[in-house]
C-alpha atoms as a PDB file:
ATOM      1  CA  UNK A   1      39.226  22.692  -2.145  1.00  0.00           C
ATOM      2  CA  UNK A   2      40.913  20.946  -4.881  1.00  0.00           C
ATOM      3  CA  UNK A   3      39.023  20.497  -8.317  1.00  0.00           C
ATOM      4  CA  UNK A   4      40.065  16.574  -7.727  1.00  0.00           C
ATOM      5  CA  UNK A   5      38.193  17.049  -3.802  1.00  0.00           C
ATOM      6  CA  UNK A   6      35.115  19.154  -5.772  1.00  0.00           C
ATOM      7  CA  UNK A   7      34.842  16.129  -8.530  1.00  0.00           C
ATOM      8  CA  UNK A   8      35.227  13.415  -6.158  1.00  0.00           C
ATOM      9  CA  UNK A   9      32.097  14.790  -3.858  1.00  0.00           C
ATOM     10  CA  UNK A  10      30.260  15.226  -6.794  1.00  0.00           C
ATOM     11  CA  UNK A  11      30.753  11.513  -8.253  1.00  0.00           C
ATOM     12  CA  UNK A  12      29.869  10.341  -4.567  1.00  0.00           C
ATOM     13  CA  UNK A  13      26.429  12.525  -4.548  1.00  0.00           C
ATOM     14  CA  UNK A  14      25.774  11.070  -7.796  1.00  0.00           C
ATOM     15  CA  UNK A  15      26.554   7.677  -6.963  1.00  0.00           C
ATOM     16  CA  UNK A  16      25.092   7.996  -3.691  1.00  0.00           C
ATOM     17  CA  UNK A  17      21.323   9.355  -5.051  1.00  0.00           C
ATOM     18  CA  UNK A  18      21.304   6.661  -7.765  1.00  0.00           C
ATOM     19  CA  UNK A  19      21.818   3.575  -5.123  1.00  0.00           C
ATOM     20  CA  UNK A  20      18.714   5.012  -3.386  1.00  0.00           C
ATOM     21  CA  UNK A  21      16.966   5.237  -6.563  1.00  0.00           C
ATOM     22  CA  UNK A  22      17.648   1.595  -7.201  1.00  0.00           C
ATOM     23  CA  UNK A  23      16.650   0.495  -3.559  1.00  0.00           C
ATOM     24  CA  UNK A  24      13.452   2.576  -3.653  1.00  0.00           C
ATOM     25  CA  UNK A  25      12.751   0.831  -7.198  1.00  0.00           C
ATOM     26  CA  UNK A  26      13.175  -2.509  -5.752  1.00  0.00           C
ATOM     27  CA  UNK A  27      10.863  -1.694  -2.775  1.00  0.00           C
ATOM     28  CA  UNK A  28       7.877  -0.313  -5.116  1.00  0.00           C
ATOM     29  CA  UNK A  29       8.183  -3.216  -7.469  1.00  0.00           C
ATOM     30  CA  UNK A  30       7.715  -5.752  -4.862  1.00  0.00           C
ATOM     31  CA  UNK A  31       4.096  -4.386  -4.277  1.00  0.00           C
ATOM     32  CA  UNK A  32       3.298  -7.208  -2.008  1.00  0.00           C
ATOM     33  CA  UNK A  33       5.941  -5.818   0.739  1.00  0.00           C
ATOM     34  CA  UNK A  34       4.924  -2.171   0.254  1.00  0.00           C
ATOM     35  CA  UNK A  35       0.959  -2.744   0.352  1.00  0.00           C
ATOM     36  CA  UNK A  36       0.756  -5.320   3.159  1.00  0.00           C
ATOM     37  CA  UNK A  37       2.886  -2.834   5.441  1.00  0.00           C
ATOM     38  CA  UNK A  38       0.135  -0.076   4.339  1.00  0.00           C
ATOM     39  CA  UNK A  39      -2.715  -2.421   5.346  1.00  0.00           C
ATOM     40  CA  UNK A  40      -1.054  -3.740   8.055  1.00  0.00           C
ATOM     41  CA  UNK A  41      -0.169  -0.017   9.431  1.00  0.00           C
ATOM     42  CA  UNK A  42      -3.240   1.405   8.578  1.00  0.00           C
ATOM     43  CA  UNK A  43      -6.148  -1.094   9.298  1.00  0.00           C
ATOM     44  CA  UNK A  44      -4.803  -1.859  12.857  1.00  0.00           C
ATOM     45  CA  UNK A  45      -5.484   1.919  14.049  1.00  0.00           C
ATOM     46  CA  UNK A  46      -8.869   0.948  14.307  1.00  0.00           C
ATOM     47  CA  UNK A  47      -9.557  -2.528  14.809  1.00  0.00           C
ATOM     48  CA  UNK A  48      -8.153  -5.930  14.481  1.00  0.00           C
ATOM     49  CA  UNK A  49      -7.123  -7.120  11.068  1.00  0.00           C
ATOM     50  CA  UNK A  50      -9.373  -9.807   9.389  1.00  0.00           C
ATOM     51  CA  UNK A  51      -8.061 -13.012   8.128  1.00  0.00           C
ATOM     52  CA  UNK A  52      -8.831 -12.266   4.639  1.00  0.00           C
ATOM     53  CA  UNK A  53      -8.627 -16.035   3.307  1.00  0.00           C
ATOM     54  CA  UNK A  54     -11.673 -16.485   6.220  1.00  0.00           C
ATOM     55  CA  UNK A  55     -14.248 -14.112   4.625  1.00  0.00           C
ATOM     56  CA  UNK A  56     -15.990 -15.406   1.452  1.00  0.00           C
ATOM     57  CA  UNK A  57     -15.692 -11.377   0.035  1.00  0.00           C
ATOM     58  CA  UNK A  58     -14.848 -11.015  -3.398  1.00  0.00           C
ATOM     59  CA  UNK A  59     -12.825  -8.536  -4.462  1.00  0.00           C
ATOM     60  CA  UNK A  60     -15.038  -5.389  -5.188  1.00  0.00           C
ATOM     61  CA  UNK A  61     -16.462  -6.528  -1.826  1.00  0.00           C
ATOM     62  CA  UNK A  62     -13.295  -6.044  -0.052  1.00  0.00           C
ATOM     63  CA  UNK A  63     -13.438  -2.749  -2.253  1.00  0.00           C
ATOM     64  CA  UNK A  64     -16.632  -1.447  -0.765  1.00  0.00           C
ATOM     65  CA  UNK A  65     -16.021  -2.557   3.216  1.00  0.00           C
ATOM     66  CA  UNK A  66     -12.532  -0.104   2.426  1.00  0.00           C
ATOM     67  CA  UNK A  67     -15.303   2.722   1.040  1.00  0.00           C
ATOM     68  CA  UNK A  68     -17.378   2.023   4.273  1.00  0.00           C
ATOM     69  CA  UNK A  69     -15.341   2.597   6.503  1.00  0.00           C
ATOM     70  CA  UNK A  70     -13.501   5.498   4.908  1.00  0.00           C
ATOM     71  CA  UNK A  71     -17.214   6.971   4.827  1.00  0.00           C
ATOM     72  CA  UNK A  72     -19.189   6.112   7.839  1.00  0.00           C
ATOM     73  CA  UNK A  73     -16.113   5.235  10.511  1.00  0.00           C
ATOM     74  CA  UNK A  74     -14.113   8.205   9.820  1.00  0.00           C
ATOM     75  CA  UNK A  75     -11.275   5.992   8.995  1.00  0.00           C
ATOM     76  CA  UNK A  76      -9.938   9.107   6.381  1.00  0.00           C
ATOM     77  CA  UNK A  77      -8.361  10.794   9.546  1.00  0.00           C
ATOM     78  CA  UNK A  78      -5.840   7.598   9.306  1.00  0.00           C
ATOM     79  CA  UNK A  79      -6.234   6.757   5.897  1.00  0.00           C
ATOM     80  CA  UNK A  80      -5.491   8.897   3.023  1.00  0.00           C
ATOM     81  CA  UNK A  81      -7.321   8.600  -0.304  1.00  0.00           C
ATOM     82  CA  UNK A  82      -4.041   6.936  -2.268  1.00  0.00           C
ATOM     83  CA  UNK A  83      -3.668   4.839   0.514  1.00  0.00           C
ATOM     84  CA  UNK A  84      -6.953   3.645   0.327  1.00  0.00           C
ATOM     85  CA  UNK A  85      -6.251   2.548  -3.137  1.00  0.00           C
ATOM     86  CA  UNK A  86      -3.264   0.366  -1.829  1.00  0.00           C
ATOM     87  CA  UNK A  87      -5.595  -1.233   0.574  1.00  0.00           C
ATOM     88  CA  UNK A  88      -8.070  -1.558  -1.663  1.00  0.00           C
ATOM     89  CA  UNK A  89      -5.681  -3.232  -4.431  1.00  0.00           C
ATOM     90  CA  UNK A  90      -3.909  -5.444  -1.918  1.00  0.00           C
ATOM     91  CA  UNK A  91      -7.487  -7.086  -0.607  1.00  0.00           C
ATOM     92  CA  UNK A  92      -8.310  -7.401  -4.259  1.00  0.00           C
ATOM     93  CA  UNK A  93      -5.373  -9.609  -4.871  1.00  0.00           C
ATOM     94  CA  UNK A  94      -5.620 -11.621  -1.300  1.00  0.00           C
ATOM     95  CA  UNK A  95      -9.587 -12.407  -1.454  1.00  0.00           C
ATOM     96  CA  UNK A  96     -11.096 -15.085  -2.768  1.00  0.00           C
ATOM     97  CA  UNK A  97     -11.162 -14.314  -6.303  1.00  0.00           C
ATOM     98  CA  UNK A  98     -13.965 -16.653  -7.834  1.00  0.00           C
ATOM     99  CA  UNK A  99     -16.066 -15.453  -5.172  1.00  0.00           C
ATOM    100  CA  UNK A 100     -18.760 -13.665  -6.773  1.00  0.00           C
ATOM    101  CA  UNK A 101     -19.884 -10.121  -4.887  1.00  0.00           C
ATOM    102  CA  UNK A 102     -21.991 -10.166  -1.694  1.00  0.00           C
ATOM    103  CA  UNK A 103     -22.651  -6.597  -1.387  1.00  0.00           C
ATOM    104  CA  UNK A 104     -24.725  -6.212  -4.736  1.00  0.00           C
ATOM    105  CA  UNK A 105     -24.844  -2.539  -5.598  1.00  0.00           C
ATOM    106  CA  UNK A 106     -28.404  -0.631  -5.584  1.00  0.00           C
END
């Protein structure tokens, strides 16, 4: 191989690893894509998804059903802890948010 050949690889491996960095960038900043597709994926393992807009659940209540389940239906063997959080964060920005809490804590 040809220094030229050996430079030319290496400005396409750089070039190549900075396009996905820009692509994966765009993907995590539009959260709404990237946490929808983890509720979406996640939540429908085990039942049918709820029409959030329907439920008059605040958002720590939407919090604590996520909590629930991940404690009492087992729901961790689908769901990991950080996805949780992405559940958790996209229900808090879909529910009703002047809603105050249902489930009061005790």
């Amino acid at each position: 191989m040809t220094i030229l050949t050996v430079f030319l690889l290496l400005i396409q491996q750089i070039l190549s690893g900075c396009a996905m960095t820009a692509s994966q960038g765009i993907y995590n900043e539009d959260a709404g894509l990237s946490d929808r597709h983890v509720f979406q994926d996640k939540c429908s393992k085990c039942h049918e998804l709820p029409d959030i807009k329907a439920y008059p659940y605040s958002a720590d209540d939407w919090a604590k059903i996520v909590d629930f389940m991940l404690d009492t239906k087992e729901a961790e063997q689908h769901i990991s802890m950080k996805e949780a959080e992405v559940i958790k964060n996209f229900l808090r920005r879909h529910s009703i948010l002047n809603h105050p809490p249902l489930f009061n804590e005790k």
